[in-house]
PDB file of N, CA and C in Angstrom:
ATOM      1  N   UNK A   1       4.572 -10.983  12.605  1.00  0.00           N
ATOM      2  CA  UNK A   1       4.367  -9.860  11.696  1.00  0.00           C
ATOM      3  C   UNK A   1       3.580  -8.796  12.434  1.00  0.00           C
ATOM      4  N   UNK A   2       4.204  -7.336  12.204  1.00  0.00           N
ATOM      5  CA  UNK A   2       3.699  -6.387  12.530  1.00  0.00           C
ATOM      6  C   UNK A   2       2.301  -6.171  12.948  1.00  0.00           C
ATOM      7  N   UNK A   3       0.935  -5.910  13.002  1.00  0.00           N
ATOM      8  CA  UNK A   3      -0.331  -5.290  12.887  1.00  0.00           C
ATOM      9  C   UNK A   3      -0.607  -4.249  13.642  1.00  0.00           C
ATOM     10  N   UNK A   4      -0.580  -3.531  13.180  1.00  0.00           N
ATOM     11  CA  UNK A   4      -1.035  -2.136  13.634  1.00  0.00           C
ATOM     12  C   UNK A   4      -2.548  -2.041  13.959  1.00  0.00           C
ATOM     13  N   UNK A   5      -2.473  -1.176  14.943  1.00  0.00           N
ATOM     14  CA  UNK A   5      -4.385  -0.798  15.667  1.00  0.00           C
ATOM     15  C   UNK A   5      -4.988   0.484  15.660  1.00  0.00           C
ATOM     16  N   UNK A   6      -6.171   0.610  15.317  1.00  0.00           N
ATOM     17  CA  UNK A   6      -6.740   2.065  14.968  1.00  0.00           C
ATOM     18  C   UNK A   6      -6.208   3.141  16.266  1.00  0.00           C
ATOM     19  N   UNK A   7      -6.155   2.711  17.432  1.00  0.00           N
ATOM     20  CA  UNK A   7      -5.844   3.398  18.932  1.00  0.00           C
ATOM     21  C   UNK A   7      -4.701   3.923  18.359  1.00  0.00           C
ATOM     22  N   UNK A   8      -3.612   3.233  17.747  1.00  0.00           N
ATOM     23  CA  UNK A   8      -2.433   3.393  17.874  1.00  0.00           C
ATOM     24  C   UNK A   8      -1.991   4.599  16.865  1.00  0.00           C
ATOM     25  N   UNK A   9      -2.728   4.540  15.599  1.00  0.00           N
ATOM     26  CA  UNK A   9      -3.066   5.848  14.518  1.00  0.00           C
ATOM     27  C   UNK A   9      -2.716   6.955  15.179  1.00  0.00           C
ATOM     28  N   UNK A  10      -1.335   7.916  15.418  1.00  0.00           N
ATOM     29  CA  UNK A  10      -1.449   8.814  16.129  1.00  0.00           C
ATOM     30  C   UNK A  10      -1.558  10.197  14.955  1.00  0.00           C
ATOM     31  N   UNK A  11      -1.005  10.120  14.149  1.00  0.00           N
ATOM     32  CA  UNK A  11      -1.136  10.845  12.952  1.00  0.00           C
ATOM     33  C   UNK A  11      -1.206  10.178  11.672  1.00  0.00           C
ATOM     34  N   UNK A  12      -2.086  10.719  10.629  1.00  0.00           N
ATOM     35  CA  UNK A  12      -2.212   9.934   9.115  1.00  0.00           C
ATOM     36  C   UNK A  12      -2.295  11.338   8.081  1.00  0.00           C
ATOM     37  N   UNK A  13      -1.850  11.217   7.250  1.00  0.00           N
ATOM     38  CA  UNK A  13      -1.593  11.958   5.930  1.00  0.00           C
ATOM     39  C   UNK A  13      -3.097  11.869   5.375  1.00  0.00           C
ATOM     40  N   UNK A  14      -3.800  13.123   5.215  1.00  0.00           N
ATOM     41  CA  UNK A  14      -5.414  12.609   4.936  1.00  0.00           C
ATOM     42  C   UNK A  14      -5.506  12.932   2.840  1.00  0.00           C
ATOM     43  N   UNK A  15      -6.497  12.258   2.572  1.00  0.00           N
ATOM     44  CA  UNK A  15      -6.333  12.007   0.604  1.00  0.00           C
ATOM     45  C   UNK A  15      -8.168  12.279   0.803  1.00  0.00           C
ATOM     46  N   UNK A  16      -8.585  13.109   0.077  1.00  0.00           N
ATOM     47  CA  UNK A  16      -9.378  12.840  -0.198  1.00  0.00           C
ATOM     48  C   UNK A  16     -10.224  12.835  -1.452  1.00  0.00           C
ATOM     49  N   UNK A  17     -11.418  11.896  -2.048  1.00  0.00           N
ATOM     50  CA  UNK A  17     -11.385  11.798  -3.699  1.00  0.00           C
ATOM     51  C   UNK A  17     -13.156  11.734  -3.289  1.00  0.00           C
ATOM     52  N   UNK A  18     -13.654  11.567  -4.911  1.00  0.00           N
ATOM     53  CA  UNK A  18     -15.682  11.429  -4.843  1.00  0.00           C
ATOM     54  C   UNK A  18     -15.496   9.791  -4.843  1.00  0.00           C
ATOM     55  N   UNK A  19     -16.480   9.493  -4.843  1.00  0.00           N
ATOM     56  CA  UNK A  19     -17.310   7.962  -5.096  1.00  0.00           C
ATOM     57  C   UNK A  19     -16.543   8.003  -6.227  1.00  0.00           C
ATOM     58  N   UNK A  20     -16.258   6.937  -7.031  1.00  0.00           N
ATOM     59  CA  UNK A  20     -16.005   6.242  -8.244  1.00  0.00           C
ATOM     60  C   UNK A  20     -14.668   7.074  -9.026  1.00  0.00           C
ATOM     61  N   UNK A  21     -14.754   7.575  -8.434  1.00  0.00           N
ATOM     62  CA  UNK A  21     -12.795   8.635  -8.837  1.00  0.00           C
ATOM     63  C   UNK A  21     -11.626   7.525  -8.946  1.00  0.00           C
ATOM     64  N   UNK A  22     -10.559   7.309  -9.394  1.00  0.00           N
ATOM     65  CA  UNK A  22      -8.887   6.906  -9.476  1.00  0.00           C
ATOM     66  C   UNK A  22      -8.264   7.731  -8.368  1.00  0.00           C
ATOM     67  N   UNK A  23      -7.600   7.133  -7.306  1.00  0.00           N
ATOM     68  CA  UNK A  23      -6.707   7.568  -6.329  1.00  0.00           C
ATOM     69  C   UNK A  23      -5.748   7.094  -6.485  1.00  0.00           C
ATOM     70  N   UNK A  24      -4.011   7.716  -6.302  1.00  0.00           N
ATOM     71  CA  UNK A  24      -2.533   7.142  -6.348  1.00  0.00           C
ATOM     72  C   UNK A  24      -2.385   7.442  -4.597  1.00  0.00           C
ATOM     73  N   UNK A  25      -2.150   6.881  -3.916  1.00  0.00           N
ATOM     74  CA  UNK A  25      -1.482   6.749  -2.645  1.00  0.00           C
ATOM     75  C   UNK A  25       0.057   6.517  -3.113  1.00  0.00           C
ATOM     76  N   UNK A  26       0.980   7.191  -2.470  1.00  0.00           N
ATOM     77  CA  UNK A  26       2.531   7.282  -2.821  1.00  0.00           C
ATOM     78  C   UNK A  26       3.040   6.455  -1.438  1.00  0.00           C
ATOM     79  N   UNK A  27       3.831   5.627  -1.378  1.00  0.00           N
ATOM     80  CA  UNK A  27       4.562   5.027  -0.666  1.00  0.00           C
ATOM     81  C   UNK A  27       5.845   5.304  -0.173  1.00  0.00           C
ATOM     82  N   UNK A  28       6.473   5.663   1.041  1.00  0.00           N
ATOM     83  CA  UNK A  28       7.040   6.396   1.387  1.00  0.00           C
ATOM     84  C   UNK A  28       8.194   5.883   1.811  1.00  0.00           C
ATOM     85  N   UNK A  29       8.228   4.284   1.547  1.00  0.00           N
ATOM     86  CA  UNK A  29       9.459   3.753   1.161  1.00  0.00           C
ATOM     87  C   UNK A  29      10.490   3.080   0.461  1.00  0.00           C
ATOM     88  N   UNK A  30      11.967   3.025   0.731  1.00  0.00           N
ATOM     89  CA  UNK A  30      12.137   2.777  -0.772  1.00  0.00           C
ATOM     90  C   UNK A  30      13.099   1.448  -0.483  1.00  0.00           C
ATOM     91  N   UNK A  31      13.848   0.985  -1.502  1.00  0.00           N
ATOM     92  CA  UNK A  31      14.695  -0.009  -1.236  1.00  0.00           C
ATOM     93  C   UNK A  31      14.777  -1.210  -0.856  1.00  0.00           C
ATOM     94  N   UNK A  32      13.185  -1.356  -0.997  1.00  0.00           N
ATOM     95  CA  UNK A  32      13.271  -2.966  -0.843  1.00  0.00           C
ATOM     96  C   UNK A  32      12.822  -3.725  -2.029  1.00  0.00           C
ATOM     97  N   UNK A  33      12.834  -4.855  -1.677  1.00  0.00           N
ATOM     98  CA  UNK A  33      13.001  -6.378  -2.605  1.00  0.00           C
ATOM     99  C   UNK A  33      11.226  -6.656  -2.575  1.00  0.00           C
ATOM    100  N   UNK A  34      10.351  -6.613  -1.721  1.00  0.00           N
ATOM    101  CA  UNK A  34       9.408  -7.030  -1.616  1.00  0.00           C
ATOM    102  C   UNK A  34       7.947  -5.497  -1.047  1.00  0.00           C
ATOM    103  N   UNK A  35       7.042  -4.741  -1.762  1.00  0.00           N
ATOM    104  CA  UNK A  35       6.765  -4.034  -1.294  1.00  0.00           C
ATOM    105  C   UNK A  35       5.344  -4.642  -1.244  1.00  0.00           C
ATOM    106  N   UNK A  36       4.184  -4.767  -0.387  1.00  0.00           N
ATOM    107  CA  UNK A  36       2.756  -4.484   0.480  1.00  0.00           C
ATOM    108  C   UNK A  36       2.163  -3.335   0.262  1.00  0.00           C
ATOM    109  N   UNK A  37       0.697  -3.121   0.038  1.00  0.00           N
ATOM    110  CA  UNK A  37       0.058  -2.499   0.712  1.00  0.00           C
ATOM    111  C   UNK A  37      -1.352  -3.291   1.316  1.00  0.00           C
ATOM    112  N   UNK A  38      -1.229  -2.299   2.328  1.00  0.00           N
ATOM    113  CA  UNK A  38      -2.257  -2.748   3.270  1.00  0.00           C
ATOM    114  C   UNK A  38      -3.640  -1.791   2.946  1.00  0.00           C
ATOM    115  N   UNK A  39      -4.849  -2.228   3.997  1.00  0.00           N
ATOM    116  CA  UNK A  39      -6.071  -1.344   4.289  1.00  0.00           C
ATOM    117  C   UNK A  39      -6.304  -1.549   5.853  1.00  0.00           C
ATOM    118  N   UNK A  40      -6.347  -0.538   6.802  1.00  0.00           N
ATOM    119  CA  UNK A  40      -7.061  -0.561   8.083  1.00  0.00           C
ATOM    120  C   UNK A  40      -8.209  -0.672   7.882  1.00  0.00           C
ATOM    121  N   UNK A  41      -9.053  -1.092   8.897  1.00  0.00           N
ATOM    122  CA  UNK A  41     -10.796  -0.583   8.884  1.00  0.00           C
ATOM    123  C   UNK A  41     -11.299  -1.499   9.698  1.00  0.00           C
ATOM    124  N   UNK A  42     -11.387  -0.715  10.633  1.00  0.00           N
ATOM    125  CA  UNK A  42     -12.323  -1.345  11.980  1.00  0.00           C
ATOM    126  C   UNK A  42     -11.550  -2.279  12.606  1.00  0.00           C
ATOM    127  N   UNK A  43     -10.340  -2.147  12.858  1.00  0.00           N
ATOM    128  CA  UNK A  43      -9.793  -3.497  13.298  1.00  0.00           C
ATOM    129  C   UNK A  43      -9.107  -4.193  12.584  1.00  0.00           C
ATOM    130  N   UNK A  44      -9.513  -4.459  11.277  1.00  0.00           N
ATOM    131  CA  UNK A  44      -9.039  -5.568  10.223  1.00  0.00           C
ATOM    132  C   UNK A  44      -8.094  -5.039   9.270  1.00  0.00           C
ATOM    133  N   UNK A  45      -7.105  -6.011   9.550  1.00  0.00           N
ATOM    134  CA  UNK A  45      -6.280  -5.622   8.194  1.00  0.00           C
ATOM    135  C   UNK A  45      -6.160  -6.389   7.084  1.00  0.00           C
ATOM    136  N   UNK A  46      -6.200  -5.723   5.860  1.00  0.00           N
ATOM    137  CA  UNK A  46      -5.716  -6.731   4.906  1.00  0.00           C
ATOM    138  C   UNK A  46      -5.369  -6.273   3.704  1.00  0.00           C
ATOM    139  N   UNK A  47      -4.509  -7.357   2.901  1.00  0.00           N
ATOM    140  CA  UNK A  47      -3.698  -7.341   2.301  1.00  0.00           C
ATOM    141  C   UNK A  47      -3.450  -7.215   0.939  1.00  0.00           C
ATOM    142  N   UNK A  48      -3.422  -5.827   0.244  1.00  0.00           N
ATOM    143  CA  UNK A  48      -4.173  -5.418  -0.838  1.00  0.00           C
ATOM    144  C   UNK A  48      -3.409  -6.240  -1.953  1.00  0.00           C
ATOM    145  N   UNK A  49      -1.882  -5.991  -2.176  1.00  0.00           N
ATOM    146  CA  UNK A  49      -1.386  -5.729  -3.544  1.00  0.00           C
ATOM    147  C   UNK A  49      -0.158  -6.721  -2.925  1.00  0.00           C
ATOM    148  N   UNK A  50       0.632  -7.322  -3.352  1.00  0.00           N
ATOM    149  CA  UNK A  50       2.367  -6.831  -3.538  1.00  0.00           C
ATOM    150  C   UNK A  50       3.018  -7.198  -4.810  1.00  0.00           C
ATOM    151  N   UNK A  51       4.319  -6.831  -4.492  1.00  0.00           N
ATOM    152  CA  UNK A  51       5.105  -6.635  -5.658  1.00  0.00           C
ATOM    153  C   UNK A  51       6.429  -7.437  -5.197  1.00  0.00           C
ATOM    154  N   UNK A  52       7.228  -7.622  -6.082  1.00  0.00           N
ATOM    155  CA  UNK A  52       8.534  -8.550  -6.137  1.00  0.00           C
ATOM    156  C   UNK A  52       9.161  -7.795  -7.030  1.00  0.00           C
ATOM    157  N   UNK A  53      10.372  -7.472  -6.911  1.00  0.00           N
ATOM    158  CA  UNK A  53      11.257  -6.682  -7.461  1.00  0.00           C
ATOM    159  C   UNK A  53      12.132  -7.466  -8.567  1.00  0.00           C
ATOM    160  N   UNK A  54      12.127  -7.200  -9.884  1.00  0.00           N
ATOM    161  CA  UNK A  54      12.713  -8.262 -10.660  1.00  0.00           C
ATOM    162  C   UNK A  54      13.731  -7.690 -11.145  1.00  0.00           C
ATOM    163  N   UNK A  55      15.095  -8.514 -10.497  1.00  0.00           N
ATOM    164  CA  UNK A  55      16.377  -7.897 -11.097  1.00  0.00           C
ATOM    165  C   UNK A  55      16.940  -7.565 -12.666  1.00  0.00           C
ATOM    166  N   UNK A  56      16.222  -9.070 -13.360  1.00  0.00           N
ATOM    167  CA  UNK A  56      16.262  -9.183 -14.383  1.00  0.00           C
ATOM    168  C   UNK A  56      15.801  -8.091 -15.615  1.00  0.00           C
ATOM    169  N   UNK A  57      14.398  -7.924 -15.188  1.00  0.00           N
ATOM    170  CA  UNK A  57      13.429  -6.925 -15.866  1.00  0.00           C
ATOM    171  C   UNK A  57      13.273  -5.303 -15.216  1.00  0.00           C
ATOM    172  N   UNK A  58      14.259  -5.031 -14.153  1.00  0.00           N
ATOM    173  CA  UNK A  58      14.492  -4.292 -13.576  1.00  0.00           C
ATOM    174  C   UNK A  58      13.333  -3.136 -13.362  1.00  0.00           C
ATOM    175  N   UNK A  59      12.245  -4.197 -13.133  1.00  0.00           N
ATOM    176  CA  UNK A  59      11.057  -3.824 -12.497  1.00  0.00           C
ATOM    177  C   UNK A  59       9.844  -3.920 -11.421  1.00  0.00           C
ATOM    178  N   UNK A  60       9.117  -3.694 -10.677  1.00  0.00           N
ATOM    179  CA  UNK A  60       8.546  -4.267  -9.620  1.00  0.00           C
ATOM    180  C   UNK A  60       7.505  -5.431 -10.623  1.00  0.00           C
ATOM    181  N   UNK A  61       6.740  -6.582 -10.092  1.00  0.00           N
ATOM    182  CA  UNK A  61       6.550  -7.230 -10.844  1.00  0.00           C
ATOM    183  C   UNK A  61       5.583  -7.691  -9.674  1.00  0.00           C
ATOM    184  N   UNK A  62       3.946  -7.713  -9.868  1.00  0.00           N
ATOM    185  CA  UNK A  62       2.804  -7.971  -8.835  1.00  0.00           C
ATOM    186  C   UNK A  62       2.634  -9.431  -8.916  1.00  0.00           C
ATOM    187  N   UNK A  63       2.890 -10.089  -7.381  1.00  0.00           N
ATOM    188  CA  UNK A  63       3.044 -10.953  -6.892  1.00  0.00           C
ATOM    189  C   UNK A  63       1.593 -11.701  -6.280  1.00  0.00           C
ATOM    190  N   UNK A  64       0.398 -10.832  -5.884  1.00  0.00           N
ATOM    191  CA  UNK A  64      -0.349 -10.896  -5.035  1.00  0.00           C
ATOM    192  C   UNK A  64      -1.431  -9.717  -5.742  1.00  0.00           C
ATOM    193  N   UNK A  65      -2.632  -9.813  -5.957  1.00  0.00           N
ATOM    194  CA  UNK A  65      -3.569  -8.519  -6.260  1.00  0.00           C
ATOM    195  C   UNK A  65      -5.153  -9.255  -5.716  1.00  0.00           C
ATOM    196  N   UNK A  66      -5.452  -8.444  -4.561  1.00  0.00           N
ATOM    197  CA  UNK A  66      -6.898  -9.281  -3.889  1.00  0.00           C
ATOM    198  C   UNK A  66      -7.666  -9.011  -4.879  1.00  0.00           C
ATOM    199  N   UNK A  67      -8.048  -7.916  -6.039  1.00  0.00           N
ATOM    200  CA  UNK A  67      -8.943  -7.570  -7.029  1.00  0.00           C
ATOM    201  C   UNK A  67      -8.478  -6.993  -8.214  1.00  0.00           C
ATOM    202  N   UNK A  68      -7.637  -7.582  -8.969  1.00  0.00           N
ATOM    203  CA  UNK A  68      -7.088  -7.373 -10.422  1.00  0.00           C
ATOM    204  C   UNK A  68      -7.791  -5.870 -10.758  1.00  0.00           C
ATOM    205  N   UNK A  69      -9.356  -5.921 -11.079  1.00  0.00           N
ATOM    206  CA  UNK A  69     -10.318  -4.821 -11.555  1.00  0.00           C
ATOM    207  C   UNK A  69     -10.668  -3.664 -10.516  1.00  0.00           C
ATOM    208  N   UNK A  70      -9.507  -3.518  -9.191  1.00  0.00           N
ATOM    209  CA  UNK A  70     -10.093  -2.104  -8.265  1.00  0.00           C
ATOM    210  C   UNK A  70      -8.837  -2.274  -7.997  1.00  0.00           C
ATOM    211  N   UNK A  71      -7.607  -2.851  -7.455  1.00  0.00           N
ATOM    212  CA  UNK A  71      -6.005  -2.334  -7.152  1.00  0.00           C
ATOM    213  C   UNK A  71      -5.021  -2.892  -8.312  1.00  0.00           C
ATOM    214  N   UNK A  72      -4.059  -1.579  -8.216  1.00  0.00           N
ATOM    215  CA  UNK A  72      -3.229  -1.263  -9.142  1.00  0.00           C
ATOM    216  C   UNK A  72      -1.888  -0.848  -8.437  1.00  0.00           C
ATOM    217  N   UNK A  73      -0.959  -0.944  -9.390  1.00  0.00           N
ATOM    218  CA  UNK A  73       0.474  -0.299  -8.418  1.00  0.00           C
ATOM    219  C   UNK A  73       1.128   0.912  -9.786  1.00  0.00           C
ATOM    220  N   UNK A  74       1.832   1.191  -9.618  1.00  0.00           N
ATOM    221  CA  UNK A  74       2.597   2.554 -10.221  1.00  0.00           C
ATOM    222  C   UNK A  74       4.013   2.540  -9.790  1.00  0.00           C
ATOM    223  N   UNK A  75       4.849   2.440 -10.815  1.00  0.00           N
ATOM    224  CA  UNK A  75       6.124   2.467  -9.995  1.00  0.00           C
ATOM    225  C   UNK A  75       6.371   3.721  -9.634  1.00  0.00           C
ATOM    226  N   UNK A  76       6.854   4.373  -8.781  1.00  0.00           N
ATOM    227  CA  UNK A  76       6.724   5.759  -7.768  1.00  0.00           C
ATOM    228  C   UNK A  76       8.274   5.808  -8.374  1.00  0.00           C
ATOM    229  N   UNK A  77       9.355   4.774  -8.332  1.00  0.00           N
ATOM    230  CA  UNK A  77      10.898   5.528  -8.442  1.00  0.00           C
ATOM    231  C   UNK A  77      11.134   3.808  -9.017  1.00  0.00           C
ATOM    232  N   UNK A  78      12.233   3.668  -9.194  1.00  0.00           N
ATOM    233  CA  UNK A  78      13.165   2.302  -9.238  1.00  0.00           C
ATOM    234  C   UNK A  78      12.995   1.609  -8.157  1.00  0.00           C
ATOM    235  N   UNK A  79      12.830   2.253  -7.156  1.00  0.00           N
ATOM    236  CA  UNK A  79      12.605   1.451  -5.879  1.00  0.00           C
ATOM    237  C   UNK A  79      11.826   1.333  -4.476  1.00  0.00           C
ATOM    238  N   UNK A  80      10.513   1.954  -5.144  1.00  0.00           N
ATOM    239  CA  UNK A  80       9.003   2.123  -4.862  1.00  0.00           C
ATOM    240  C   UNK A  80       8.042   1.794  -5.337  1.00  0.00           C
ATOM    241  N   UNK A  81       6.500   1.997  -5.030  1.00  0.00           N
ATOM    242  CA  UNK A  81       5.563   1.801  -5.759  1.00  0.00           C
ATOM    243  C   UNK A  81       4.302   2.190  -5.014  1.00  0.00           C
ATOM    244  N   UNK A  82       3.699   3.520  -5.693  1.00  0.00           N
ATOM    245  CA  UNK A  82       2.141   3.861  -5.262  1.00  0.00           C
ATOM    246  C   UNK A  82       1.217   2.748  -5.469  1.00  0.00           C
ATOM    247  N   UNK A  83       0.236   2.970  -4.831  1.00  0.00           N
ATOM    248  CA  UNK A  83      -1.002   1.923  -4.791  1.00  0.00           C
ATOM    249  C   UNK A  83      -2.336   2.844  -5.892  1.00  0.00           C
ATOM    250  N   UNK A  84      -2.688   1.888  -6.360  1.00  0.00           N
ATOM    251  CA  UNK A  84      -3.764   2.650  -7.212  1.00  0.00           C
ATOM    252  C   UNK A  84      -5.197   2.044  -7.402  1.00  0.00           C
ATOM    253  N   UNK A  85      -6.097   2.690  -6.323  1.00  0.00           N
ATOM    254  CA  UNK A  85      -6.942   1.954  -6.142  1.00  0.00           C
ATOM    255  C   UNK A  85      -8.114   2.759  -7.534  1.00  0.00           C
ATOM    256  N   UNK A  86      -9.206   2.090  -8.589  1.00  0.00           N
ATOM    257  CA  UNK A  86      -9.475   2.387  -9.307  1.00  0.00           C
ATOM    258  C   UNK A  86     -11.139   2.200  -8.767  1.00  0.00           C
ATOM    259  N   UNK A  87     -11.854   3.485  -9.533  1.00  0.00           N
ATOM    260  CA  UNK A  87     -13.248   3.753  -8.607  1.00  0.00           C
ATOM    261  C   UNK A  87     -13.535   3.253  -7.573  1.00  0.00           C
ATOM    262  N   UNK A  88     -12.879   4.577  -6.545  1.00  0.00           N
ATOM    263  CA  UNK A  88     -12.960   4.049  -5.266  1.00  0.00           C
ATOM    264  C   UNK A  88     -14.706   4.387  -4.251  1.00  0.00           C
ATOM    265  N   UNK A  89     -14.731   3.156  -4.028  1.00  0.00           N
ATOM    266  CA  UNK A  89     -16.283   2.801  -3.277  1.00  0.00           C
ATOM    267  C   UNK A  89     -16.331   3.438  -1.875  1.00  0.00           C
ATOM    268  N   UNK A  90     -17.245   3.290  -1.356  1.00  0.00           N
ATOM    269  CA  UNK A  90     -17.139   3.137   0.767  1.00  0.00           C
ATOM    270  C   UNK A  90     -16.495   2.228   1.128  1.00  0.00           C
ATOM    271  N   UNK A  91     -16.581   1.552   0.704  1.00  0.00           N
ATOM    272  CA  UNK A  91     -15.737  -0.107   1.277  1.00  0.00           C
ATOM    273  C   UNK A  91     -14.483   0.287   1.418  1.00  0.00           C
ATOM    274  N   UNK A  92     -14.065   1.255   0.267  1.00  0.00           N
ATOM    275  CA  UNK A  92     -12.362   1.873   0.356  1.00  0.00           C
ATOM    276  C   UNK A  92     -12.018   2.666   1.300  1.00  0.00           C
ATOM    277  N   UNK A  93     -12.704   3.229   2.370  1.00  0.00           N
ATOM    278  CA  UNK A  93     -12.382   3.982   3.096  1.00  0.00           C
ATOM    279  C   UNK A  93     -11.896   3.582   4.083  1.00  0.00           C
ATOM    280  N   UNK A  94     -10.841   4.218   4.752  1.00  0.00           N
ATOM    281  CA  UNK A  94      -9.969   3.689   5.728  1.00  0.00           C
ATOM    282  C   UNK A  94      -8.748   4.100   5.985  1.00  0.00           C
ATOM    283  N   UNK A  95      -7.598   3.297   6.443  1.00  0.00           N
ATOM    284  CA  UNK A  95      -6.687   3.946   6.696  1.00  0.00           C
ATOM    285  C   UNK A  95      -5.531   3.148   5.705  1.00  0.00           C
ATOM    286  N   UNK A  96      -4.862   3.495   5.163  1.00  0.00           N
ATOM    287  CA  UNK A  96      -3.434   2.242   4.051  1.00  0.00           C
ATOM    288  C   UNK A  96      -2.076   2.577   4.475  1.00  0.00           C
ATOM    289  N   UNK A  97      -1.409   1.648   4.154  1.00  0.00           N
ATOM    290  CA  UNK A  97       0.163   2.114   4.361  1.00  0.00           C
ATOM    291  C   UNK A  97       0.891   0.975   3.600  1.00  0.00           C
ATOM    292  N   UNK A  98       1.989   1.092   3.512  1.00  0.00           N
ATOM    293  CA  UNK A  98       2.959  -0.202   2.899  1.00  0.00           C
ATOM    294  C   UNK A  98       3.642  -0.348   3.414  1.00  0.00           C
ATOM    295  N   UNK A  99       4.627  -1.688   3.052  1.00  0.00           N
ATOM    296  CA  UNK A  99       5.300  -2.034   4.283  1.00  0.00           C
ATOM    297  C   UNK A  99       6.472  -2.689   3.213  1.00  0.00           C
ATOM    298  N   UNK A 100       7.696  -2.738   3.617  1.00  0.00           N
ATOM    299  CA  UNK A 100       9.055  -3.369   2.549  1.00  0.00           C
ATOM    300  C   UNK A 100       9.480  -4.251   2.966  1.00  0.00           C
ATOM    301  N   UNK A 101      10.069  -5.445   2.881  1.00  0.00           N
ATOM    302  CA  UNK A 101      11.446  -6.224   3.739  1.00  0.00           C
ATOM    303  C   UNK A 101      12.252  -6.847   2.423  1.00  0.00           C
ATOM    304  N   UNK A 102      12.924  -7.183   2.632  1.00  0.00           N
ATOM    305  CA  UNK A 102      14.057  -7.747   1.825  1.00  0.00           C
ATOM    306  C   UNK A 102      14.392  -9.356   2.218  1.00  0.00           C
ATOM    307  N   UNK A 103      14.022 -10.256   1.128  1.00  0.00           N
ATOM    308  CA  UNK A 103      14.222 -11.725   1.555  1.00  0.00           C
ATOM    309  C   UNK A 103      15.781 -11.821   2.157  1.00  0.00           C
ATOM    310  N   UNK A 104      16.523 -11.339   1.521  1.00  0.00           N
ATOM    311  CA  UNK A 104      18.149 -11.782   1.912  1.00  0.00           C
ATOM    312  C   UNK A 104      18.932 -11.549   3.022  1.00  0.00           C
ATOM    313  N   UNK A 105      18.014 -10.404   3.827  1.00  0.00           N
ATOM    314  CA  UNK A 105      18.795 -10.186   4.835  1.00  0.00           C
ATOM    315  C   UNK A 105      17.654 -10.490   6.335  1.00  0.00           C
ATOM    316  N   UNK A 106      18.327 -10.340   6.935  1.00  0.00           N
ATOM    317  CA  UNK A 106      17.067 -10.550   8.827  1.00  0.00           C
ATOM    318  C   UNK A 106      16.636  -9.065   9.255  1.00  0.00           C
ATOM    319  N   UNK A 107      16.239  -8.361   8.454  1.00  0.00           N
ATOM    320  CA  UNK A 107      15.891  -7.121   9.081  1.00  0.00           C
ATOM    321  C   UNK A 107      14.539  -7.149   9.151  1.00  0.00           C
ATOM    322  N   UNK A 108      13.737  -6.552  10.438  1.00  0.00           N
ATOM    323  CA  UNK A 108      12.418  -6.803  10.218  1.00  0.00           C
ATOM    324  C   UNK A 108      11.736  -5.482   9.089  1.00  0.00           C
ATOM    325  N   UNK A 109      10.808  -6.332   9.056  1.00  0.00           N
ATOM    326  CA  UNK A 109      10.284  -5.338   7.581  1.00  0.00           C
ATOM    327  C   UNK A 109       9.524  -3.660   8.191  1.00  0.00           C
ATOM    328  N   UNK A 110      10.141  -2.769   7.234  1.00  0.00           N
ATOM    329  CA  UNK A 110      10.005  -1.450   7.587  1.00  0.00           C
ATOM    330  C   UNK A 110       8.413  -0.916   6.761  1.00  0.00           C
ATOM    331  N   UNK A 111       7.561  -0.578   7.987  1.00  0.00           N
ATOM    332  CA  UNK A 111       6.462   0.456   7.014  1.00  0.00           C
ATOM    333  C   UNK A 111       5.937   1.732   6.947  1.00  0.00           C
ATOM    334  N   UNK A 112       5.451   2.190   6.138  1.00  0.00           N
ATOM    335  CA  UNK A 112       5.266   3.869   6.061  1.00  0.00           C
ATOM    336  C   UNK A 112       4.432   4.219   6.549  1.00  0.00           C
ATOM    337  N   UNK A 113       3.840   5.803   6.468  1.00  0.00           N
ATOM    338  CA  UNK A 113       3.604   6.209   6.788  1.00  0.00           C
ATOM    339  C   UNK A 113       1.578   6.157   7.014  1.00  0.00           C
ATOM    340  N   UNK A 114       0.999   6.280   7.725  1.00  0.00           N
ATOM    341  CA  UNK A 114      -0.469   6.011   7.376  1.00  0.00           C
ATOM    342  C   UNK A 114      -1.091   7.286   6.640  1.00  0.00           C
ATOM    343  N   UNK A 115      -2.441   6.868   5.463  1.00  0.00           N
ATOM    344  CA  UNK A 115      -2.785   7.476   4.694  1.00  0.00           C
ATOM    345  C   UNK A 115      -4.285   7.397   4.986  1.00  0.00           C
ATOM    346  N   UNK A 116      -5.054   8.275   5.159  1.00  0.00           N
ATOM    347  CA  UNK A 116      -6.721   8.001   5.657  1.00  0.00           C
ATOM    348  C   UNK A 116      -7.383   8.720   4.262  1.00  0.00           C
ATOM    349  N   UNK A 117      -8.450   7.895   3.919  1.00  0.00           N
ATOM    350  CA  UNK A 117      -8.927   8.010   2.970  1.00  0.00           C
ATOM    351  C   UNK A 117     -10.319   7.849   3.072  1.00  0.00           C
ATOM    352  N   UNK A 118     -10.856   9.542   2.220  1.00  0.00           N
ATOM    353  CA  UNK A 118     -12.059   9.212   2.673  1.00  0.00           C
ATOM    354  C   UNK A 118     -12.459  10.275   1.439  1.00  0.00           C
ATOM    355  N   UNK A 119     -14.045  10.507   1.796  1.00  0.00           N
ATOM    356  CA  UNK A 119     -14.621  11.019   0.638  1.00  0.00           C
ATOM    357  C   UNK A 119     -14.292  12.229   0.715  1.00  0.00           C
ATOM    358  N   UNK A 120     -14.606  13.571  -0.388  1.00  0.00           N
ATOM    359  CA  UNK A 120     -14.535  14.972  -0.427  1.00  0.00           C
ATOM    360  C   UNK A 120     -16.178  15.090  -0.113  1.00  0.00           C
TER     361      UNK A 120
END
């Protein structure tokens, strides 16, 4: 699996919000079965949210949430989903992105674009 490195950050889409504000980060890809988001910071990555795409209920459907009470998702389209981090702290600051793959097929999994987030 992928991991990306702060060196490697050559450009990021910058967001910026106060202490304890609601932020939507938009995800910049679409069409998959399984969507991630991540957090950079200092090296470390990890693994905020995901979602599972339910054919049935023909909705994304959260699979994974490291903190029920600070990340959130938003469906962005039918076949996306913003991240919604809720009163965002220092600890939140950093760099995010998401990432898609699709169980059914062998394609390696595709991710977007980086988002740096920091205070106003």
């Amino acid at each position: 699996f992928f991991t990306p490195c702060l060196s490697g950050i050559i450009s990021a889409d910058a967001r910026s919000v106060h202490p304890g504000e609601n932020i939507t980060l938009p995800c910049d890809i679409t069409n998959y079965y399984e969507i991630s988001w991540y957090r950079l910071r200092s090296d470390e990555v990890k693994q905020l949210i995901s979602v599972e795409y339910s054919r049935l209920r023909q909705t994304f459907l959260i699979a994974y949430n490291l903190d029920k009470s600070h990340f959130d998702v938003r469906e962005s389209s039918s076949s996306s989903v913003s991240l919604v981090i809720i009163g965002v702290r220092e600890t939140d600051l950093g760099f995010y992105y998401c990432g898609g793959w699709n169980k059914t097929d062998h394609t390696p999994p595709q991710f977007g674009n980086f988002i740096r987030l920091d205070f106003t």
